[in-house]
Protein backbone atom coordinates (compact mmCIF):
# COMPACT_ATOMS: atom_id res chain seq x y z
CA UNK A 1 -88.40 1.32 -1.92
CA UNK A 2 -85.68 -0.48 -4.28
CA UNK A 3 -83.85 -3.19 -3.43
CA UNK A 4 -80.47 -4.43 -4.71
CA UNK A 5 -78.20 -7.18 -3.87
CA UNK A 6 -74.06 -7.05 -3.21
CA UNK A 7 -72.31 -9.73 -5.27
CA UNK A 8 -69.13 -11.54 -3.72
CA UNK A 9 -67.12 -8.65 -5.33
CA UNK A 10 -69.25 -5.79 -3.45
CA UNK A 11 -70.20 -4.48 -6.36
CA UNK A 12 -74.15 -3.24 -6.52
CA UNK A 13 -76.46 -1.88 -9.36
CA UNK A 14 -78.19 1.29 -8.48
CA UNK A 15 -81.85 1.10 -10.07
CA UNK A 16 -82.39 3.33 -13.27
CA UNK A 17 -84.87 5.20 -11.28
CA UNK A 18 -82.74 6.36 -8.63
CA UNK A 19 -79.83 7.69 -10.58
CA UNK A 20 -82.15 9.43 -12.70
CA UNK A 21 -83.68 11.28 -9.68
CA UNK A 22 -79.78 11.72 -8.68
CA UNK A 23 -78.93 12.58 -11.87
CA UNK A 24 -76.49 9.89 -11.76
CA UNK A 25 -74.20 9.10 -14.69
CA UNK A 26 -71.00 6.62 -15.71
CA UNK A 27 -68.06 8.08 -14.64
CA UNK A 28 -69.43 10.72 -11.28
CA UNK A 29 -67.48 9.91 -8.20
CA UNK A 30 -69.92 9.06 -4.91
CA UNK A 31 -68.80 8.88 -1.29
CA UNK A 32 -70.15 6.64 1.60
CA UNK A 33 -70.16 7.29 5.24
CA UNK A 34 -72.17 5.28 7.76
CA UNK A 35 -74.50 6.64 10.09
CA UNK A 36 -76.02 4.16 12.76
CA UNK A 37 -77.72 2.11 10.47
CA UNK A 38 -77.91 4.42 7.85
CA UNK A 39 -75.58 4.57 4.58
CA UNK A 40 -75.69 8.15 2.80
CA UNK A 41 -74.50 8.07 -0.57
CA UNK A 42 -73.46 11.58 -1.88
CA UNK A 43 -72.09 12.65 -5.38
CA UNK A 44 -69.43 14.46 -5.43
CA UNK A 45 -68.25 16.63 -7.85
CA UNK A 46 -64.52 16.11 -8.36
CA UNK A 47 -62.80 19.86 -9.31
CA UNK A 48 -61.35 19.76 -12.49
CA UNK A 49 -57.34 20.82 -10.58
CA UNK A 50 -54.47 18.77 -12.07
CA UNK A 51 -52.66 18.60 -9.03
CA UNK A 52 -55.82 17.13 -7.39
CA UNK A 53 -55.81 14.55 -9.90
CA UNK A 54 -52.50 14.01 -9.30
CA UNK A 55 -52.90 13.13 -5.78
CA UNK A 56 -56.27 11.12 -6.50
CA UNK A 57 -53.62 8.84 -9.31
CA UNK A 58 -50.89 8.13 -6.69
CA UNK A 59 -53.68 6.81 -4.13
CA UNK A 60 -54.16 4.05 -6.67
CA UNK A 61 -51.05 2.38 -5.40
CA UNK A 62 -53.03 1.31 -2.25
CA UNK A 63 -55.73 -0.16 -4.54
CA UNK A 64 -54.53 -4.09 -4.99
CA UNK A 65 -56.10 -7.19 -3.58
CA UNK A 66 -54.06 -7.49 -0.72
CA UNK A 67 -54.65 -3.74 0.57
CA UNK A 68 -58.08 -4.55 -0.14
CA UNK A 69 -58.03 -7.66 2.34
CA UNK A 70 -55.81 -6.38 4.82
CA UNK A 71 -58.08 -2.98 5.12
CA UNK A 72 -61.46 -5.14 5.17
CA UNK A 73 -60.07 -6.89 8.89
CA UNK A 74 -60.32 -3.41 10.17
């Protein structure tokens, strides 16, 4: 079992060992859904389609502080 902590930012570092057995890497993309008590942590593999990037860029707009604080009260 590893442990990490969450800093005040809710930021976390995952142990060496882990994303070697993930094959983790700077950069891969990772999703997080909630079951019961349970987080799953998945990579994801992000297709290489320009007007999926697109999309992914103009999401960014919902990515300040604010949106951040208002979204965390739901």
């Amino acid at each position: 079992m590893h442990i990490a902590r969450i800093t005040s930012k809710g930021q976390t570092t995952i142990p060496v060992s882990i994303r070697k057995a993930a094959h983790l890497n700077a950069g891969d993309t990772l999703t997080f859904e909630v079951k019961g008590d349970y987080l799953l942590i998945r990579k994801i593999n992000v297709p290489d389609d320009e007007y999926l990037k697109g999309v992914s860029d103009s999401l960014n707009e919902w990515s300040s502080p604010e949106d951040e604080e208002a979204w965390n009260a739901l």
